[in-house]
C-alpha atoms as a PDB file:
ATOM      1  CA  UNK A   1      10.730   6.698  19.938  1.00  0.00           C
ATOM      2  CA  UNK A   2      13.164   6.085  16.948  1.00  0.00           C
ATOM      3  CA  UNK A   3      10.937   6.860  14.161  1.00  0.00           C
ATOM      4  CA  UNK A   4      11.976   6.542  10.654  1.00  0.00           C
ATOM      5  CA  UNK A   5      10.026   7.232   7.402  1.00  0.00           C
ATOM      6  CA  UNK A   6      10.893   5.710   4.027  1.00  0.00           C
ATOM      7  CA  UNK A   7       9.065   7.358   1.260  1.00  0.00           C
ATOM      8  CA  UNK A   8       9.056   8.557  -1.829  1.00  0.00           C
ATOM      9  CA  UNK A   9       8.939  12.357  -2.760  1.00  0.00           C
ATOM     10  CA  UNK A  10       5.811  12.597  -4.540  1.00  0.00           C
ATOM     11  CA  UNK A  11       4.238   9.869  -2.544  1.00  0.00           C
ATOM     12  CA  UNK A  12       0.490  11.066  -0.972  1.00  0.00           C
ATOM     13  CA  UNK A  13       0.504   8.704   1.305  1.00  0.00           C
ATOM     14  CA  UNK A  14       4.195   9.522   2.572  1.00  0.00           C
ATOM     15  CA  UNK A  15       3.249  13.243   3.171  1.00  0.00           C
ATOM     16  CA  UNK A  16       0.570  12.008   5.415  1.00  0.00           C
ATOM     17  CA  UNK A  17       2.819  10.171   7.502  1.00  0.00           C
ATOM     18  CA  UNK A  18       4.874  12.940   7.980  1.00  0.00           C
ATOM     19  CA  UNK A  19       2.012  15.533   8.651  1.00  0.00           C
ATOM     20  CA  UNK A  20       1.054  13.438  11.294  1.00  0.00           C
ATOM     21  CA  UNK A  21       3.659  13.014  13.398  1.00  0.00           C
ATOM     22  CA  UNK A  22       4.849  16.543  12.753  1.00  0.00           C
ATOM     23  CA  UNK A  23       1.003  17.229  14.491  1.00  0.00           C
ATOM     24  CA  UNK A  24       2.130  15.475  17.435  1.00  0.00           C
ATOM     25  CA  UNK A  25       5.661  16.804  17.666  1.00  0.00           C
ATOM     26  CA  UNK A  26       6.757  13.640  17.185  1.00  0.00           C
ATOM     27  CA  UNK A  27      10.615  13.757  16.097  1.00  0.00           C
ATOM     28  CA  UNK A  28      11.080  11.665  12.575  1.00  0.00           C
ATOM     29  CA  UNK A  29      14.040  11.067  10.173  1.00  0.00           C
ATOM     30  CA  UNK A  30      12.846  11.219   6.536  1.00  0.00           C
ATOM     31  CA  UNK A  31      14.634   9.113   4.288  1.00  0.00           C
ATOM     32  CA  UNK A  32      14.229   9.227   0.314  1.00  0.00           C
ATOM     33  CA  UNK A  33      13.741   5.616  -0.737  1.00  0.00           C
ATOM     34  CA  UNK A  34      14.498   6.357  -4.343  1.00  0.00           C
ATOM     35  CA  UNK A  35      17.391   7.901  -3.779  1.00  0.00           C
ATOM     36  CA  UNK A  36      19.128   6.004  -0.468  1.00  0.00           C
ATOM     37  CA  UNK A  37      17.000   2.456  -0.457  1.00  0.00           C
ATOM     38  CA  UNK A  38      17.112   0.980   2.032  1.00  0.00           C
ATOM     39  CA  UNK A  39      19.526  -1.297   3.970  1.00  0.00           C
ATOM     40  CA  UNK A  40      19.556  -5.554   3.839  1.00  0.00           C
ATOM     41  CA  UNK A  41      19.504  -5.380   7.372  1.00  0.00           C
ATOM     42  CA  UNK A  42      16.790  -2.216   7.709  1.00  0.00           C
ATOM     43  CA  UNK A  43      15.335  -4.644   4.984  1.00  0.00           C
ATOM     44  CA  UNK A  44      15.148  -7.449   6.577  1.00  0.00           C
ATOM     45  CA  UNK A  45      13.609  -5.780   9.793  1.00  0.00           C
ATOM     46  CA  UNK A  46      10.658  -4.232   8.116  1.00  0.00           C
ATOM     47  CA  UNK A  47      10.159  -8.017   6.236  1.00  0.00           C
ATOM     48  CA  UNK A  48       9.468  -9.410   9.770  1.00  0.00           C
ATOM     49  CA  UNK A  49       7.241  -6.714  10.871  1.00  0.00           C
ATOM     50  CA  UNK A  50       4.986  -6.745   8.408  1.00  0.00           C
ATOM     51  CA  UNK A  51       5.635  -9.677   5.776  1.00  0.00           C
ATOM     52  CA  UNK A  52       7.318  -9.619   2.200  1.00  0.00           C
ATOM     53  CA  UNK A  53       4.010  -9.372   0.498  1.00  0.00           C
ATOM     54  CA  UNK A  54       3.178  -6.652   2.019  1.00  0.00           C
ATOM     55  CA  UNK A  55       5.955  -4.602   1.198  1.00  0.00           C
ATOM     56  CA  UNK A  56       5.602  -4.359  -2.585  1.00  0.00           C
ATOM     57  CA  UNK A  57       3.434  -1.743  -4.596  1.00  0.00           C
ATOM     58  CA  UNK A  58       1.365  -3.867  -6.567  1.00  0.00           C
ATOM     59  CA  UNK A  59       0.534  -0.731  -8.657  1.00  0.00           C
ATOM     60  CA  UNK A  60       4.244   0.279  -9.821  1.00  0.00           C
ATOM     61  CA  UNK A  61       5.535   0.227 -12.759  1.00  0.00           C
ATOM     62  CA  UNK A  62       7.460  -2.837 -13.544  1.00  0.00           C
ATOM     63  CA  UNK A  63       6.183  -4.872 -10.547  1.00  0.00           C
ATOM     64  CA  UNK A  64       5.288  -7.798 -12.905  1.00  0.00           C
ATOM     65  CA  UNK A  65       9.015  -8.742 -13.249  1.00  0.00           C
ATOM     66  CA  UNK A  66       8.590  -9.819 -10.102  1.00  0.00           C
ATOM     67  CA  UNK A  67       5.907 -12.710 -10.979  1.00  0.00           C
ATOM     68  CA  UNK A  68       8.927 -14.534 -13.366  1.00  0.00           C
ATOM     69  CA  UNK A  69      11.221 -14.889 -10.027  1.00  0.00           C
ATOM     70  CA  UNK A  70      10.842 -18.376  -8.542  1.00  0.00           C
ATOM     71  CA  UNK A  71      12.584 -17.664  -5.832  1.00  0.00           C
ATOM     72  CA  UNK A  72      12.071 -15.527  -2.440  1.00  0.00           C
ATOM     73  CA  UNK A  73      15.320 -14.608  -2.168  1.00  0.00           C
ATOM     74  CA  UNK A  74      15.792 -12.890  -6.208  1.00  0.00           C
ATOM     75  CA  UNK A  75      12.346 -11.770  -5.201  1.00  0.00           C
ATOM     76  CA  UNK A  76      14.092  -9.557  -2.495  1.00  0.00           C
ATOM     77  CA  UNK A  77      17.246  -9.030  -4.264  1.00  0.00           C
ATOM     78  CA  UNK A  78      15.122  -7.192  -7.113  1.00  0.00           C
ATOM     79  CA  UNK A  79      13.196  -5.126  -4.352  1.00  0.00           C
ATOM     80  CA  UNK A  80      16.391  -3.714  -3.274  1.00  0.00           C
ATOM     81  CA  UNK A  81      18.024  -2.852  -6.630  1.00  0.00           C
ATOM     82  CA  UNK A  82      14.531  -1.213  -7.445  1.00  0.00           C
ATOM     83  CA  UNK A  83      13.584   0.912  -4.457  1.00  0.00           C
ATOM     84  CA  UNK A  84      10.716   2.376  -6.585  1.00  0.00           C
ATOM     85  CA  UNK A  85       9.102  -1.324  -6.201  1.00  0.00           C
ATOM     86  CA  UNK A  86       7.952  -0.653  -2.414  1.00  0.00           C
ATOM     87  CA  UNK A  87       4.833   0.012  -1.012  1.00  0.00           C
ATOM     88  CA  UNK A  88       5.584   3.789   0.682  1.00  0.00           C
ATOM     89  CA  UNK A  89       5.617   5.057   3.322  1.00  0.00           C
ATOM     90  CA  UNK A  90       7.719   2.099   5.685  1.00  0.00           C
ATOM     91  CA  UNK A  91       7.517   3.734   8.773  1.00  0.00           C
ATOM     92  CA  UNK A  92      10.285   2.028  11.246  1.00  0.00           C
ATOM     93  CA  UNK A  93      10.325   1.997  15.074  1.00  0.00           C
ATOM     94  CA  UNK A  94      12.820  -0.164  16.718  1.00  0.00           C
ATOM     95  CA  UNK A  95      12.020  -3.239  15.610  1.00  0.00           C
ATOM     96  CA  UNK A  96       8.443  -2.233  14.400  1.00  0.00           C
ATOM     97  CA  UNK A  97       7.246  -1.224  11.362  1.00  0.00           C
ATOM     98  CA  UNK A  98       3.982  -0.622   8.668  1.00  0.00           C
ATOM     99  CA  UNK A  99       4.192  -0.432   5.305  1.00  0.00           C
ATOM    100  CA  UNK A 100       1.380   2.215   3.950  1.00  0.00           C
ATOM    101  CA  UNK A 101      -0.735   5.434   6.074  1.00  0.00           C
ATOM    102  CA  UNK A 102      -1.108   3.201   9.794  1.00  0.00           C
ATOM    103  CA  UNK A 103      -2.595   6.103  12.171  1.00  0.00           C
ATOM    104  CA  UNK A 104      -4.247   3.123  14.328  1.00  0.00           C
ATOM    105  CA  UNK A 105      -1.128   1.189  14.591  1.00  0.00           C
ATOM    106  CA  UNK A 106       1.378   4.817  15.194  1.00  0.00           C
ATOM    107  CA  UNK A 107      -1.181   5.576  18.300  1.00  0.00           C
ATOM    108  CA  UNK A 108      -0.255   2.776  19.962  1.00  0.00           C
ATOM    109  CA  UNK A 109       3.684   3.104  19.355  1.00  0.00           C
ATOM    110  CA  UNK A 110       3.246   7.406  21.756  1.00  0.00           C
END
């Protein structure tokens, strides 16, 4: 397995992620969303996993700029200028991902 874990420092739910597959001695590469983002094409692999929609925190600050985009694509553009506008953790492997604390879907990736 190839996992990666986009988060964000003070994120719960990111901590959890890691705990868990630290408990299964699971080898992970932790990457700071805030501070690295993440890629167009990393981007555009996590969008087909799991669905733009799903990847935005409806509860961050500033997600309402969002709403005044007509279009997908500025939708996505603005998501990568503003990392802090994901849902966290994205938890990559391969070519699958979830977006928020999956334990269910993780068990089925060992």
């Amino acid at each position: 397995m190839n996992i990666q874990i986009f988060g964000k420092a003070k994120c719960f739910d990111t901590k959890k992620a890691e705990r868990y597959f630290k408990e299964r001695r699971i080898k992970f590469q932790r990457i700071d969303v805030l501070d690295v983002g993440l890629s167009r094409g990393e981007f555009a692999s996590v969008k087909n996993a799991v669905g733009f929609g799903a990847m935005i925190d409806n509860a961050a600050s500033g997600v309402e700029m969002l709403t005044y985009l007509a279009h997908d694509s500025d939708k996505e553009e603005k998501l990568l200028e503003n990392p802090k506008l994901l849902k966290t953790p994205i938890v990559r492997n391969s070519k699958r991902a979830t977006v928020g604390y999956c334990p269910d879907v993780w068990k089925t990736w060992e």
